[in-house]
Protein backbone atom coordinates (compact mmCIF):
# COMPACT_ATOMS: atom_id res chain seq x y z
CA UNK A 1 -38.58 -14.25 69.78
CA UNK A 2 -34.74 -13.44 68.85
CA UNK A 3 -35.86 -10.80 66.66
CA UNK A 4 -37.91 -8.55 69.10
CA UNK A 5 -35.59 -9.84 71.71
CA UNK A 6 -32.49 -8.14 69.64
CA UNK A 7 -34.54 -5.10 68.73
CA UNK A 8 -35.35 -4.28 72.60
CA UNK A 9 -31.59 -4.75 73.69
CA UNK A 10 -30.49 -2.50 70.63
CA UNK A 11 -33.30 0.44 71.60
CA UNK A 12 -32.15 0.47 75.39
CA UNK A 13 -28.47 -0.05 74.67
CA UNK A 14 -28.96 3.05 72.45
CA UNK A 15 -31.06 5.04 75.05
CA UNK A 16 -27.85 4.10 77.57
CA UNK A 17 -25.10 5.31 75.58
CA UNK A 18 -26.78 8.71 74.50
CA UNK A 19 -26.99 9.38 78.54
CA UNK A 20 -23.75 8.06 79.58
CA UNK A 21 -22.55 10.55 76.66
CA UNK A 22 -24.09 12.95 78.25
CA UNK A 23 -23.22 12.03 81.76
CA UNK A 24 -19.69 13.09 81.94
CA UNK A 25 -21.05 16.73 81.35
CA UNK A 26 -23.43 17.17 84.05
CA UNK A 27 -20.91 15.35 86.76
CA UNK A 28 -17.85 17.22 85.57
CA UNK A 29 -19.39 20.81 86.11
CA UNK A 30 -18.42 22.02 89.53
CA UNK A 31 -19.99 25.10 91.46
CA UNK A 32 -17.48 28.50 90.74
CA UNK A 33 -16.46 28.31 94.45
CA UNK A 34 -15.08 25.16 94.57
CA UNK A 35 -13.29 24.84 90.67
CA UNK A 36 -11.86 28.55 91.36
CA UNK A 37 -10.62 27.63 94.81
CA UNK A 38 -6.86 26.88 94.25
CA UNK A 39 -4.48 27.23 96.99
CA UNK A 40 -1.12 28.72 96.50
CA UNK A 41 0.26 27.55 99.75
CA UNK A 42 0.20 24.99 102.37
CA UNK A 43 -1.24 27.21 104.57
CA UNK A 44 -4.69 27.32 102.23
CA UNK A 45 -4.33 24.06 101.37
CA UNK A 46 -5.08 22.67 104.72
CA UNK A 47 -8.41 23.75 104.30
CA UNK A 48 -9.16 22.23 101.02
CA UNK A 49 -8.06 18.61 102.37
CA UNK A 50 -8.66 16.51 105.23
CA UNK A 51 -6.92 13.18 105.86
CA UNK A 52 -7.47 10.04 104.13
CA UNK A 53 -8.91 12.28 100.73
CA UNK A 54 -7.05 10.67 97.66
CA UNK A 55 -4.54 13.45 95.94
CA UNK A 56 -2.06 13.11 93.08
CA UNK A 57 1.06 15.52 94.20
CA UNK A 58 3.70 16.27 91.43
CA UNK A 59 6.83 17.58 91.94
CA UNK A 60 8.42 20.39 89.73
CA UNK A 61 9.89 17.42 87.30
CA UNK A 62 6.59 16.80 86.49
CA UNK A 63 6.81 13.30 88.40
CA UNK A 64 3.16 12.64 90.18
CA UNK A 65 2.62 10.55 93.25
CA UNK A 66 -0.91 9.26 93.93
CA UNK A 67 -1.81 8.53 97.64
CA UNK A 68 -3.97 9.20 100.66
CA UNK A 69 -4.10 12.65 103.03
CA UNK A 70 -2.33 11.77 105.92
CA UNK A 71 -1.56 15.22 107.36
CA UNK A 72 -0.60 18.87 105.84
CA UNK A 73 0.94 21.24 107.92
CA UNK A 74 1.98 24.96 106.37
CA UNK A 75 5.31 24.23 105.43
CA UNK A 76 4.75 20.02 104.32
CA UNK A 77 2.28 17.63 103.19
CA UNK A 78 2.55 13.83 104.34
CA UNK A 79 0.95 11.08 101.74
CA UNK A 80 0.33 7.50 102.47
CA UNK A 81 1.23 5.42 99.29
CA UNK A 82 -0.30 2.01 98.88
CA UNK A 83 1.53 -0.82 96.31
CA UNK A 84 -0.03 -4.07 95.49
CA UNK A 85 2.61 -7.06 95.47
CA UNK A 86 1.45 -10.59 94.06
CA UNK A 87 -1.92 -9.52 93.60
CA UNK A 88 -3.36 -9.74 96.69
CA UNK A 89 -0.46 -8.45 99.49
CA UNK A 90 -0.56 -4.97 100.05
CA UNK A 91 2.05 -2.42 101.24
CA UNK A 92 1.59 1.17 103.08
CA UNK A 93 4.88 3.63 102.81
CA UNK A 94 4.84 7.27 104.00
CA UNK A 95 6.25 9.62 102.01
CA UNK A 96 6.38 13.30 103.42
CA UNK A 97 6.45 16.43 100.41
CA UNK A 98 7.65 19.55 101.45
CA UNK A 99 6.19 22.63 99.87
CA UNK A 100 8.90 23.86 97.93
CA UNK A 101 9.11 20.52 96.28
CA UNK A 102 5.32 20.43 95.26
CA UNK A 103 4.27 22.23 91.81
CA UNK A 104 0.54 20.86 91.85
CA UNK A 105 -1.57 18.80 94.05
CA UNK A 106 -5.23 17.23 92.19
CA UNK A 107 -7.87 15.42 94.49
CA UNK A 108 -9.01 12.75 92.75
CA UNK A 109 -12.75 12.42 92.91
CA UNK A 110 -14.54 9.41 94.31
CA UNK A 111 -15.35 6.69 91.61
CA UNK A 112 -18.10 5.15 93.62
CA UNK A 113 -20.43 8.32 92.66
CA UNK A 114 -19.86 7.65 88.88
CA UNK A 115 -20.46 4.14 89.13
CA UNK A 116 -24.21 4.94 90.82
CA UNK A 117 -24.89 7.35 87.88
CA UNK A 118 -23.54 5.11 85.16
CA UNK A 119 -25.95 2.48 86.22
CA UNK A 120 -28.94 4.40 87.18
CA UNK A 121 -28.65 5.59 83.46
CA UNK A 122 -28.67 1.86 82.29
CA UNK A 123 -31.79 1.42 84.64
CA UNK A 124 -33.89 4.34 83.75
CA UNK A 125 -34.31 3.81 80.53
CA UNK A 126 -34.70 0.05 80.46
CA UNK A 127 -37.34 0.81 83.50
CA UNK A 128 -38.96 3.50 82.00
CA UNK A 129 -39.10 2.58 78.18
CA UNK A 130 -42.49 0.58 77.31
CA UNK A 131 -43.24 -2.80 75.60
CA UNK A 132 -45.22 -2.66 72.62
CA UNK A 133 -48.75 -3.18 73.27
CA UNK A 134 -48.80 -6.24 71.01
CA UNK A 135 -45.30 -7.92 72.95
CA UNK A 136 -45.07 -10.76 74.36
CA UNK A 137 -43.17 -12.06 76.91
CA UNK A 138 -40.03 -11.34 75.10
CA UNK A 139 -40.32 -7.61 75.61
CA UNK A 140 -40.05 -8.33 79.44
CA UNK A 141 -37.31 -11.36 78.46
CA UNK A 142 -35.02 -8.67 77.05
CA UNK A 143 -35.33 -5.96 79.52
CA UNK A 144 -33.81 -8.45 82.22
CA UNK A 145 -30.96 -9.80 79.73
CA UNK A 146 -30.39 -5.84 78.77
CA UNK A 147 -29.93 -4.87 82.61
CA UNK A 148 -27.83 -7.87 83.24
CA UNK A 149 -25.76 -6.54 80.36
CA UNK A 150 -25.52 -3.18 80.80
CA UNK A 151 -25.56 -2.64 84.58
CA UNK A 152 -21.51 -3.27 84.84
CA UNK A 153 -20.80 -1.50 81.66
CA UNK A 154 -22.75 1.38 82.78
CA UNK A 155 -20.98 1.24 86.46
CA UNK A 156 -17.41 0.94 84.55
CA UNK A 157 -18.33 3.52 82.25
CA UNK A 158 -19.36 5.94 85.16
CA UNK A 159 -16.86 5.17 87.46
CA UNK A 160 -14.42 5.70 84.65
CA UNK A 161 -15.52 8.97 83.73
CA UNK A 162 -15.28 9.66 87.19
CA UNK A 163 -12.04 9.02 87.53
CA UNK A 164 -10.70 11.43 85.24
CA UNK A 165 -12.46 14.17 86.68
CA UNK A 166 -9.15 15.18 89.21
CA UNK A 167 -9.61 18.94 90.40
CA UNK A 168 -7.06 20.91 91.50
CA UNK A 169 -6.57 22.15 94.21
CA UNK A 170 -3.08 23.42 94.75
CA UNK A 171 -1.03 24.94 92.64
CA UNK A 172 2.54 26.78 93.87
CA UNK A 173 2.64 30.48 93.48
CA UNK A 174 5.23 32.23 92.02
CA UNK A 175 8.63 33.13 94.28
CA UNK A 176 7.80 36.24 96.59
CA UNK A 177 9.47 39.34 95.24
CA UNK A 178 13.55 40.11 97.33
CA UNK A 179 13.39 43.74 98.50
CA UNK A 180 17.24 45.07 98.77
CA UNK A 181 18.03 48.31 100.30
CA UNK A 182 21.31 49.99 99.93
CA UNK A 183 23.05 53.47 101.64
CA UNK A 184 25.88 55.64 99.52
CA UNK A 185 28.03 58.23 100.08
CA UNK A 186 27.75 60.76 97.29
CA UNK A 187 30.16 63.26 98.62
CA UNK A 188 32.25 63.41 102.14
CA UNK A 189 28.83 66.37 103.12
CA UNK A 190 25.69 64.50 101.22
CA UNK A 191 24.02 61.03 101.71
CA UNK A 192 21.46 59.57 99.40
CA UNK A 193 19.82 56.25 99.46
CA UNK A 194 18.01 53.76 96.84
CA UNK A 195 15.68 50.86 96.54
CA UNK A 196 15.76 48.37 94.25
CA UNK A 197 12.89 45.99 93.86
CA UNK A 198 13.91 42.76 92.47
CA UNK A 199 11.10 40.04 91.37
C-alpha cells in the first residue's frame, strides 16, 4: 500500500505544480484597456479607484506606503494605513498625499482570487486523474491525503502569485511646459516682440 500510495501523491503533486507554473501566466495577463490605462493626474485617477481598493503610493524618494482608498480628490489622495501591534491589536492612521508628492500609485490585486485558482488547480487534477483499473483502495486513500496536502499549498501558492501582480495605475507626468513672453524696444521708432518656450 505505501508504494502505490507514494506513486499517486507524486503523479498529482506533479500534475499541480506544472499548472500552478502555468497559472501565474494566464492570471497576470490583463485586457489592453485596463494595463494601458495609467493616469497622469489626480483628476484621471479618480476614476481608476474607488474607496477602500488597496494601493501602494510612493513618493518621489522612492519610499512606498501601502493602504486603503479612502478618498482622491484632483489635487490629493487620502490613504488609510493599518499597523498590527502585539499580534492581535490593530491601529488605523490617515495619512493624506498630495499630488505633487506622489511619483506612482499600484493597486494591489485581491489575493482571495489567486487562492481559488491555486486550489482548484490542486483539485482538478486529483479529481480528474483516474485509478488504475487494477487499484485498490489505496488509489482512493491517496487522493484524499494528496488534497489534504496540497489544497493550502496550492491556495498559498495562488494567493502568492497574486500578490505580486500590483498594476499601475498612476504614474506623475512630466512638469507642464512655462510659456514667457517678453516686449523690447529696438529703437526710440520700432517695437518687436519674442517668445520663448521653456520646457
Amino acid at each position: 500500500m505505501g508504494v502505490p500510495l507514494t506513486h499517486n501523491l507524486s503523479c498529482h503533486l506533479t500534475a499541480c505544480v506544472t499548472v500552478l507554473m502555468l497559472f501565474p501566466m494566464g492570471s497576470g495577463a490583463q485586457t489592453p484597456a485596463t494595463s494601458s490605462h495609467v493616469a497622469t493626474s489626480f483628476d484621471g485617477l479618480r476614476t481608476l479607484l474607488r474607496p477602500g481598493n488597496e494601493v501602494i503610493v510612493t513618493d518621489p524618494s522612492g519610499k512606498p506606503t501601502r493602504g486603503k482608498i479612502g478618498t482622491v480628490t484632483t489635487s490629493s489622495l487620502d490613504l488609510t494605513i493599518e499597523t498590527t501591534r502585539l499580534l492581535v491589536l490593530r491601529k488605523y492612521d490617515q495619512r493624506s498625499f498630495a499630488e505633487t508628492g506622489v511619483a506612482t500609485v499600484k493597486r494591489v490585486d485581491s489575493t482571495a482570487n489567486g487562492a481559488i485558482i491555486g486550489i482548484a488547480a490542486v483539485l482538478i487534477p486529483i479529481i480528474l486523474v483516474p485509478c488504475p483499473d487494477n487499484a485498490d483502495g489505496s488509489c482512493s486513500v491517496g487522493k484524499v491525503f494528496g488534497a489534504l496536502l496540497l489544497v493550502p499549498l496550492g491556495a498559498a501558492i495562488g494567493g502568492f502569485v497574486d500578490s505580486r501582480l500590483n498594476e499601475t495605475v498612476y504614474r506623475r507626468g512630466p512638469p507642464a511646459g512655462r510659456v514667457t513672453i517678453s516686449l523690447f524696444s529696438v529703437q526710440s521708432r520700432t517695437y518687436g516682440a519674442s517668445l520663448n518656450l521653456r520646457f
